[in-house]
N, C-alpha and C. Protein backbone atom coordinates (compact mmCIF):
# COMPACT_ATOMS: atom_id res chain seq x y z
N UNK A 1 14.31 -15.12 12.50
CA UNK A 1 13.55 -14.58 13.61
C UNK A 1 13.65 -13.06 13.64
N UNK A 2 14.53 -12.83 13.31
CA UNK A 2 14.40 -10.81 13.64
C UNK A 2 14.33 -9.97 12.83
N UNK A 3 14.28 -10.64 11.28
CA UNK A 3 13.59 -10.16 10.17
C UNK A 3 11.99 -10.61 10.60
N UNK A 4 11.42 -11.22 11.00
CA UNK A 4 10.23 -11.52 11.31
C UNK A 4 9.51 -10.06 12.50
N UNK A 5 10.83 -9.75 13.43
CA UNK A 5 10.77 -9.00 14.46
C UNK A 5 10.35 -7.81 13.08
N UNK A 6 11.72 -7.67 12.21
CA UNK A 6 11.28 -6.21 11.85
C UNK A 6 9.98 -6.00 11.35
N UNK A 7 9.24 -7.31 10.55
CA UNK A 7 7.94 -6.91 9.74
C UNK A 7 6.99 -6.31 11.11
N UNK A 8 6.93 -6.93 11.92
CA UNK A 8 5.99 -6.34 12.82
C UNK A 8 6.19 -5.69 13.46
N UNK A 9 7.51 -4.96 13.76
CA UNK A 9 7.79 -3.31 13.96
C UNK A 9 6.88 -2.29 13.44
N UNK A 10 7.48 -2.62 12.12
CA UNK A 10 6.68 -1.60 11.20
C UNK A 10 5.74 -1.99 10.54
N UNK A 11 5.05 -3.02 10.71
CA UNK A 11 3.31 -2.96 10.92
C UNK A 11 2.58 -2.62 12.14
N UNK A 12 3.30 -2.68 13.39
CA UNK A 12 3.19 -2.23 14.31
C UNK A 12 2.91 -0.70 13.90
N UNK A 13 4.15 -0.29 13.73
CA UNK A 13 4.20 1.45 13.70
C UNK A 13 3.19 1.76 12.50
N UNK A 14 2.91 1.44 11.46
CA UNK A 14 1.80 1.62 10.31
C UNK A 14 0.43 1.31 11.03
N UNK A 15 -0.13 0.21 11.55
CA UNK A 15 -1.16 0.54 12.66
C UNK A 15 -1.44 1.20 13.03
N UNK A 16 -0.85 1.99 14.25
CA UNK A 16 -0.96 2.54 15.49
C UNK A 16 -0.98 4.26 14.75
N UNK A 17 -0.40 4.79 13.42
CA UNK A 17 0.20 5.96 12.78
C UNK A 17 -1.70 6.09 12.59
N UNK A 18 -2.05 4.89 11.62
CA UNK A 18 -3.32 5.41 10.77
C UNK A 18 -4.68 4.52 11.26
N UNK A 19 -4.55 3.88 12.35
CA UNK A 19 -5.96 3.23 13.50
C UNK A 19 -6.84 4.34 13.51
N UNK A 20 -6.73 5.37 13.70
CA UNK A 20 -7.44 6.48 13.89
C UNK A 20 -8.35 7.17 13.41
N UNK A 21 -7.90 6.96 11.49
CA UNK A 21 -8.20 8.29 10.70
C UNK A 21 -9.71 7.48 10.16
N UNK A 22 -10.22 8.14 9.25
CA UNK A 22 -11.59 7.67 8.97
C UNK A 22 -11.95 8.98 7.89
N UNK A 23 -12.51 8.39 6.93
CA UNK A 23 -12.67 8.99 6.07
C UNK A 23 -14.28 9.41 5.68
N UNK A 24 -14.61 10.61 5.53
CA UNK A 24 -16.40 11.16 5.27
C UNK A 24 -16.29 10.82 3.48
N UNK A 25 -17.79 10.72 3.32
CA UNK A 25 -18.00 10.45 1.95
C UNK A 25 -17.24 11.42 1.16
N UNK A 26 -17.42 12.77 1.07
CA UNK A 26 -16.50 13.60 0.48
C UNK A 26 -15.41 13.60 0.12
N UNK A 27 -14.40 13.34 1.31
CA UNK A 27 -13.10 12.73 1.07
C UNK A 27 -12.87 11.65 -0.01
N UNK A 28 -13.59 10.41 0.37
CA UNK A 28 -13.07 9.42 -0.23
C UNK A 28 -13.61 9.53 -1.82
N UNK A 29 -14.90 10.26 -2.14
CA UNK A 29 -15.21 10.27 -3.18
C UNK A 29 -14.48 10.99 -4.18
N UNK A 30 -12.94 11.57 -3.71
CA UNK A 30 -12.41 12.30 -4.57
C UNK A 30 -11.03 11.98 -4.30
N UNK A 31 -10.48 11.14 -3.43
CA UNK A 31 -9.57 10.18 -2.60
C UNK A 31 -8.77 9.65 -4.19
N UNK A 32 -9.56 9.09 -5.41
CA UNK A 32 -8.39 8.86 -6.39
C UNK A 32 -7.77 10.18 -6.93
N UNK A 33 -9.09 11.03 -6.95
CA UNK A 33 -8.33 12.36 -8.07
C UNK A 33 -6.78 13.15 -7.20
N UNK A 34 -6.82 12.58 -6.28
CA UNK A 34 -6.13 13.64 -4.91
C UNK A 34 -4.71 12.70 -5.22
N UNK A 35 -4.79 11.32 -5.04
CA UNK A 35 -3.85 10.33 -4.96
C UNK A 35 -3.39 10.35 -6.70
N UNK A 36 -3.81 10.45 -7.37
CA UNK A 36 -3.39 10.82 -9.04
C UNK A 36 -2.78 11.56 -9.11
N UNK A 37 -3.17 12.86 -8.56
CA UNK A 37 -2.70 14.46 -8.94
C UNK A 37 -1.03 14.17 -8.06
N UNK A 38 -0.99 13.80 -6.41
CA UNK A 38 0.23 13.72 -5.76
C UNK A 38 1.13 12.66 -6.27
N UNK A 39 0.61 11.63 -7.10
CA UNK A 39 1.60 11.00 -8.21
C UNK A 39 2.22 11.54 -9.40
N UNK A 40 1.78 12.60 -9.64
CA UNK A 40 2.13 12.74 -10.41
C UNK A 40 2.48 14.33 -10.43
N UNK A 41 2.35 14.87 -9.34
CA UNK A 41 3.27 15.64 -8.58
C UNK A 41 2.58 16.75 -9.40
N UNK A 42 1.68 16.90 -9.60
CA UNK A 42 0.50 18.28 -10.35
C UNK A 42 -0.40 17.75 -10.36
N UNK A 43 -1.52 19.32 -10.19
CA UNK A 43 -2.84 18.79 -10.42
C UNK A 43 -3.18 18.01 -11.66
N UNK A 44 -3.92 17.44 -11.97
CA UNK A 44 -4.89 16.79 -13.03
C UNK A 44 -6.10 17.06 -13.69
N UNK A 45 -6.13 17.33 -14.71
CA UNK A 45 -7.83 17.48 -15.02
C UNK A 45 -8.84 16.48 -14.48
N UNK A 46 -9.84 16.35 -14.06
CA UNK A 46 -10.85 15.00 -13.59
C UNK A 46 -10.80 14.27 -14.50
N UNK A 47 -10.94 12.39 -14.29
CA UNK A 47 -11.23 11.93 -15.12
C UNK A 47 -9.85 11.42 -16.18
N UNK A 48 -8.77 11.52 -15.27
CA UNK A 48 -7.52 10.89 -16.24
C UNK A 48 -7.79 9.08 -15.78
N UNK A 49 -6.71 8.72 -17.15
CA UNK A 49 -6.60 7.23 -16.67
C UNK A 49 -6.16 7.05 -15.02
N UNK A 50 -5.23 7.66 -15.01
CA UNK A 50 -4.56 7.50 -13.21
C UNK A 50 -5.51 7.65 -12.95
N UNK A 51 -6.24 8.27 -12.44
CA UNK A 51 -7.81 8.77 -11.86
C UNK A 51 -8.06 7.50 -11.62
N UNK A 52 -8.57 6.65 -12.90
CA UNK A 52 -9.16 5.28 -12.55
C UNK A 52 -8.41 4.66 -12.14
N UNK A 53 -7.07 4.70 -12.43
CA UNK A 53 -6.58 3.63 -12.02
C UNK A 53 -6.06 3.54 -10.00
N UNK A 54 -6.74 4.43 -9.85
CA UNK A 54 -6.36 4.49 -8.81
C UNK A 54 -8.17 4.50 -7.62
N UNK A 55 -8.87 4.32 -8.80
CA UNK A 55 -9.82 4.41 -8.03
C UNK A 55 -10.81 2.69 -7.90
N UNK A 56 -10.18 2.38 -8.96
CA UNK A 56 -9.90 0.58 -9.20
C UNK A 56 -8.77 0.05 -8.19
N UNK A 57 -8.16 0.62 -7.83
CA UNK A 57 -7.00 0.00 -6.71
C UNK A 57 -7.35 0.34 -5.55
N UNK A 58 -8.02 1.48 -5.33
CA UNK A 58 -8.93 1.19 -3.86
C UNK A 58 -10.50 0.67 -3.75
N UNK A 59 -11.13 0.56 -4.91
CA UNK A 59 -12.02 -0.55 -4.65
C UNK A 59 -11.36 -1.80 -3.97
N UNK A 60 -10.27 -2.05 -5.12
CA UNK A 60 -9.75 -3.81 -4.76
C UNK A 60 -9.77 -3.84 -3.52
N UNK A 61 -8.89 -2.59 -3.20
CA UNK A 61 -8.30 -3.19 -1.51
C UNK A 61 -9.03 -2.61 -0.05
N UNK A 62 -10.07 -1.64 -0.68
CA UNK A 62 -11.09 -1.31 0.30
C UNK A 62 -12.05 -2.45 0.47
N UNK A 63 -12.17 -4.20 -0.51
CA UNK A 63 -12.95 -4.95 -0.36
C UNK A 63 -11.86 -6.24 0.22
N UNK A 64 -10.65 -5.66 -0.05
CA UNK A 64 -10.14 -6.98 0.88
C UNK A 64 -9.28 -6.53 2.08
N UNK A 65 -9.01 -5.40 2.71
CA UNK A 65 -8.56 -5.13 4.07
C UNK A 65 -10.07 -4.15 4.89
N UNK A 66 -9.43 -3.85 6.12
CA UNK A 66 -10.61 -3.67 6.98
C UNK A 66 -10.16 -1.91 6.88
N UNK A 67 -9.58 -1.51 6.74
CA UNK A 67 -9.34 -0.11 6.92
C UNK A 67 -10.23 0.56 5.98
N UNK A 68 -10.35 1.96 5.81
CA UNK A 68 -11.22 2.42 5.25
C UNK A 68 -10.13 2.90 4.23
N UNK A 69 -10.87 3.52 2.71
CA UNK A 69 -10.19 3.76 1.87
C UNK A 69 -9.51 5.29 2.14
N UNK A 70 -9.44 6.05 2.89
CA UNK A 70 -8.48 7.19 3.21
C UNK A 70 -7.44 6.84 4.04
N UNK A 71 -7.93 5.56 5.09
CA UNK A 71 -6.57 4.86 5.65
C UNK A 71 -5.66 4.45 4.17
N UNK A 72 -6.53 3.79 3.66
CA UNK A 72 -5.66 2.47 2.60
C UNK A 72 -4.66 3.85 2.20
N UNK A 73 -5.19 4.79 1.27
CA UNK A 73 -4.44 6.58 0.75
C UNK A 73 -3.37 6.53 1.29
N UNK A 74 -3.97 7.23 2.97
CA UNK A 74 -2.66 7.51 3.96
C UNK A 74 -1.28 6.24 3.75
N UNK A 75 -1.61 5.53 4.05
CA UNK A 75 -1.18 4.35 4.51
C UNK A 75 -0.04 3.94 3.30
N UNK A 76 -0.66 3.96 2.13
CA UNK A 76 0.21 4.17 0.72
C UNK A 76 1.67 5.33 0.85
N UNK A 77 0.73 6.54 1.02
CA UNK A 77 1.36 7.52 0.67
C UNK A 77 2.85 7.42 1.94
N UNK A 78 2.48 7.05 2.94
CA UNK A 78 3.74 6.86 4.31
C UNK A 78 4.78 5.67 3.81
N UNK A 79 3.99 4.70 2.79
CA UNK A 79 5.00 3.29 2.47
C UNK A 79 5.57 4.03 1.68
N UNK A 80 5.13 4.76 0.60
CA UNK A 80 6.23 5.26 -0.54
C UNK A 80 7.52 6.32 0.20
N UNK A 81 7.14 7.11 1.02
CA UNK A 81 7.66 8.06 2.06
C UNK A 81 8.46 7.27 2.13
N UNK A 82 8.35 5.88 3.16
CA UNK A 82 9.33 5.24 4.12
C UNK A 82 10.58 4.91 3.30
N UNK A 83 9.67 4.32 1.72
CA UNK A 83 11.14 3.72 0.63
C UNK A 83 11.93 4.77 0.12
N UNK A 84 11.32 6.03 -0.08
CA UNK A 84 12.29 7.46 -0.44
C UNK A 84 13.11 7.63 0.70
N UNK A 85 12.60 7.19 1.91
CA UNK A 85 13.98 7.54 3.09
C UNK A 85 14.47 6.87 2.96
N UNK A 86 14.70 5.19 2.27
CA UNK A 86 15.72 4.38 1.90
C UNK A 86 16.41 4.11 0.41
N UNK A 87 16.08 5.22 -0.30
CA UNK A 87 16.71 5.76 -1.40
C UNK A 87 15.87 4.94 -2.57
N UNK A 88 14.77 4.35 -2.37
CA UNK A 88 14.14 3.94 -3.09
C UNK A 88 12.89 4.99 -4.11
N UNK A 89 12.93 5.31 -5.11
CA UNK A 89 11.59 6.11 -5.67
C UNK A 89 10.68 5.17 -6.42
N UNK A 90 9.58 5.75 -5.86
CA UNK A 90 8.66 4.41 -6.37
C UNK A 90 7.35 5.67 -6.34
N UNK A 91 6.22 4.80 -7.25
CA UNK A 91 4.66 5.84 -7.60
C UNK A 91 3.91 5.09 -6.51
N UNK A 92 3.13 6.07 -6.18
CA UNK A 92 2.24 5.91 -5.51
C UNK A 92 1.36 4.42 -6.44
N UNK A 93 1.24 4.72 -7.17
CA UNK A 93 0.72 3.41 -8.20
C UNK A 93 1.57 1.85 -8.03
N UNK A 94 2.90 2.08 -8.13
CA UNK A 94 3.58 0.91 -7.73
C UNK A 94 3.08 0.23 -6.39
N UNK A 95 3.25 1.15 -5.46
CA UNK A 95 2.65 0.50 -3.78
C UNK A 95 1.52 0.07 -3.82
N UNK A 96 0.44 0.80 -4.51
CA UNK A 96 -1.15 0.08 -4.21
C UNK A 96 -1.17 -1.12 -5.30
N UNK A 97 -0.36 -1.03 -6.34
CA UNK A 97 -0.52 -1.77 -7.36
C UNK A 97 0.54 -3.44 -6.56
N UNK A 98 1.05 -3.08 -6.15
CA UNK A 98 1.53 -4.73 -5.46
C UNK A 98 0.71 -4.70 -4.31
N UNK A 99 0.10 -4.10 -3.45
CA UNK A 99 -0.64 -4.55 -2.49
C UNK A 99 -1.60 -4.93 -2.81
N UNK A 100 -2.60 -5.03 -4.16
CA UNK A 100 -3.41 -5.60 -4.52
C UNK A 100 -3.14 -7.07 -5.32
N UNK A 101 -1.80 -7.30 -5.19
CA UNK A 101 -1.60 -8.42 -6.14
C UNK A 101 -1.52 -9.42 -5.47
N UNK A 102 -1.58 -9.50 -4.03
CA UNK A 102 -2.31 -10.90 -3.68
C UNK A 102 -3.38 -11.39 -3.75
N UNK A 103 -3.63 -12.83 -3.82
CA UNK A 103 -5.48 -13.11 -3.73
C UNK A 103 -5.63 -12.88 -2.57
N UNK A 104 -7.11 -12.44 -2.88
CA UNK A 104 -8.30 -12.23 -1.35
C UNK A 104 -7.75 -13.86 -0.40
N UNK A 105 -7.38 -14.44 -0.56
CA UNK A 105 -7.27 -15.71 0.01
C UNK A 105 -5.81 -15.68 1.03
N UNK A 106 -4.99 -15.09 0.48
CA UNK A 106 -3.71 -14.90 1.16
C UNK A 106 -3.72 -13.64 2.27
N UNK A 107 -4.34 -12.86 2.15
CA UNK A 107 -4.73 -11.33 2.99
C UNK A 107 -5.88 -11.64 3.83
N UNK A 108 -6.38 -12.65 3.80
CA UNK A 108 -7.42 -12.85 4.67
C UNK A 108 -7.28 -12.81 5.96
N UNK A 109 -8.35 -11.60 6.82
CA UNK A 109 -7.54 -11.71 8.36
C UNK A 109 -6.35 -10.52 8.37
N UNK A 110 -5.94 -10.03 7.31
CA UNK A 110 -4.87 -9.26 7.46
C UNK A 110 -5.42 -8.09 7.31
N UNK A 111 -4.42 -6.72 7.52
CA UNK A 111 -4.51 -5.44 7.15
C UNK A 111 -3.45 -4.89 6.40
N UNK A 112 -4.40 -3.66 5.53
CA UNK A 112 -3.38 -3.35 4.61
C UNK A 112 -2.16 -2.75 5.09
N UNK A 113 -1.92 -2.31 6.38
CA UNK A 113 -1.02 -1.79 7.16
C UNK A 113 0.03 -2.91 7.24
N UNK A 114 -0.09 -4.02 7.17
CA UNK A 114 0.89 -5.18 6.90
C UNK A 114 1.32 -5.27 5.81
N UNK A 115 0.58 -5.32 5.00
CA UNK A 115 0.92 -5.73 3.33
C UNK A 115 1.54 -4.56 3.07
N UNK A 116 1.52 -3.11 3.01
CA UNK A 116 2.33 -2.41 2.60
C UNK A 116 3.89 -2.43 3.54
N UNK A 117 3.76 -2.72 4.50
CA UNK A 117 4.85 -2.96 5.19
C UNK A 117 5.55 -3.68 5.06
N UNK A 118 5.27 -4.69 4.86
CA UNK A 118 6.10 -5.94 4.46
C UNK A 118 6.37 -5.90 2.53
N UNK A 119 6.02 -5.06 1.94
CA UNK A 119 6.65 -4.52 0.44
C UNK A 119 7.22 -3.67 0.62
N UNK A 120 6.98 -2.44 1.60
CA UNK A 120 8.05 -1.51 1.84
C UNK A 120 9.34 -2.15 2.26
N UNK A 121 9.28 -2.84 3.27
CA UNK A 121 10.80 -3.68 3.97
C UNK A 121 11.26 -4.05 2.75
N UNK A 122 10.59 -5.01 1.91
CA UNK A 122 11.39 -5.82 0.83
C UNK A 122 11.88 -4.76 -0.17
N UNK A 123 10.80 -4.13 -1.04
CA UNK A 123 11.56 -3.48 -1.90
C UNK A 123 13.09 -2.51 -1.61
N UNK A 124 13.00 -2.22 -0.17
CA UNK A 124 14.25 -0.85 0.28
C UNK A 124 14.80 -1.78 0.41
N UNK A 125 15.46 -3.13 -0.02
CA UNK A 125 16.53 -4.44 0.55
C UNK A 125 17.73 -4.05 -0.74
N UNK A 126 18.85 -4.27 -0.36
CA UNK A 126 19.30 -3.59 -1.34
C UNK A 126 18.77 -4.51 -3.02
N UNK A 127 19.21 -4.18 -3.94
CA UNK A 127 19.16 -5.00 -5.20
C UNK A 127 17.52 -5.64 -5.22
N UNK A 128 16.82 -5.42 -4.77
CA UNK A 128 15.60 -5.48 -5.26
C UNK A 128 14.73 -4.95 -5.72
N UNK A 129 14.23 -5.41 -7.53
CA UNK A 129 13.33 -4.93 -7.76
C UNK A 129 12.19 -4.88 -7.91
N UNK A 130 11.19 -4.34 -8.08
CA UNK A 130 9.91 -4.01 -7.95
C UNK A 130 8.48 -5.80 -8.50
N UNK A 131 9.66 -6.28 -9.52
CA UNK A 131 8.98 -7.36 -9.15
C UNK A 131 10.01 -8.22 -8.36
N UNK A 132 10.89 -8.29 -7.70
CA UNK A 132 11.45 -9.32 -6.89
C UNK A 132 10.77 -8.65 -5.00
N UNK A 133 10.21 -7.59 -5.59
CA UNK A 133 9.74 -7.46 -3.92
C UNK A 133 8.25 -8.05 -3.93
N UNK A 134 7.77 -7.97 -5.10
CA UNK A 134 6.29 -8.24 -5.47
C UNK A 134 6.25 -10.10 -4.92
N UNK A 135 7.15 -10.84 -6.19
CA UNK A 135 7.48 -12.13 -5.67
C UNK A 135 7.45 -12.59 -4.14
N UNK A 136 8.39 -11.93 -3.93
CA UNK A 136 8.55 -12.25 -2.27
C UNK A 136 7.55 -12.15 -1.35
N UNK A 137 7.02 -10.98 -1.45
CA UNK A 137 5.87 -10.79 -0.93
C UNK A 137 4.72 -12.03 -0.84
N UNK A 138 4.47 -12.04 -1.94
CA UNK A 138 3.36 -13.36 -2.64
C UNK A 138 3.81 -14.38 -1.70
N UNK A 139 5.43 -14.77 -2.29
CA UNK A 139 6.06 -16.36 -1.39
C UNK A 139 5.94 -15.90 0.32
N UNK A 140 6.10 -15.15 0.72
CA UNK A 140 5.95 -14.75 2.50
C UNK A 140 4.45 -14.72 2.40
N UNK A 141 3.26 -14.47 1.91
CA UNK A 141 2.15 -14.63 2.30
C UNK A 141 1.80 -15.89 2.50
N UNK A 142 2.15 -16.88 1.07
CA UNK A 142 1.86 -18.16 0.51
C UNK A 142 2.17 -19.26 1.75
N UNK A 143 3.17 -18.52 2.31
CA UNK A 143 4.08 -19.44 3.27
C UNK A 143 3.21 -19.25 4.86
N UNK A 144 2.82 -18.21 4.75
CA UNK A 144 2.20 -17.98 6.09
C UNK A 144 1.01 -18.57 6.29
N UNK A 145 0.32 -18.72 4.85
CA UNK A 145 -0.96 -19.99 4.89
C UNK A 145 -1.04 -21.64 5.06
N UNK A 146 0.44 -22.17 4.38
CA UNK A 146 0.81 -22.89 4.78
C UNK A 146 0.87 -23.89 6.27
């Protein structure tokens, strides 16, 4: 029960942080090159693999949560934040890259403000790694359809 309390703390607090923001075409149309370049902690020439690969990871999840894709950005960039305050370092690529690894079927009804929250909680647990938070994740969705 109060591990249950914490997920919706801090989906609570991930909500209420990025409900707000909203993104103009401009933004988002350059939303991967921006999220590439701060992964990798320098600018980028246009047009790197990260580039795509990051612009393929907010298609995915701009078609299966309700937030807009500069929320989904924000929203990333605060989960990786939250796991560096728990001594965790992780890419911006790791976070969007497990929040897309559920099916559209398990996230249904949900927001990405959950799903990164509930991988942030798991991965900062001690001794977990990046696929044992991924796993878990999956089995806590799987279970919630149930």
């Amino acid at each position: 029960m109060k591990r249950h309390h914490q997920i919706s703390t801090v989906t609570l607090l991930f909500a209420l942080m990025f409900l707000c923001f909203g993104a103009s075409p401009a933004i988002a149309s350059s939303l991967s090159y921006k999220m590439a370049s701060l992964d990798a902690g320098r600018n980028l020439p246009e047009g790197t693999q990260a580039e795509k690969k990051f612009r393929n990871l907010l298609d995915t999840l701009d078609n299966r949560f309700p937030e807009s894709r500069q929320q989904i950005g924000d929203m990333t960039v605060a989960g990786q934040e939250l796991l560096e305050k728990n001594g965790v370092t992780v890419k911006l690529l790791e976070v969007m890259g497990a929040c897309a690894l559920p099916a559209p079927q398990l996230v249904k009804g949900k927001k990405y403000a959950e799903i990164v929250s509930m991988y942030a909680l798991l991965r900062s647990m001690e001794g977990m790694t990046r696929r044992d938070a991924e796993d878990a994740l999956l089995y806590a969705l799987m279970m919630e359809k149930q």
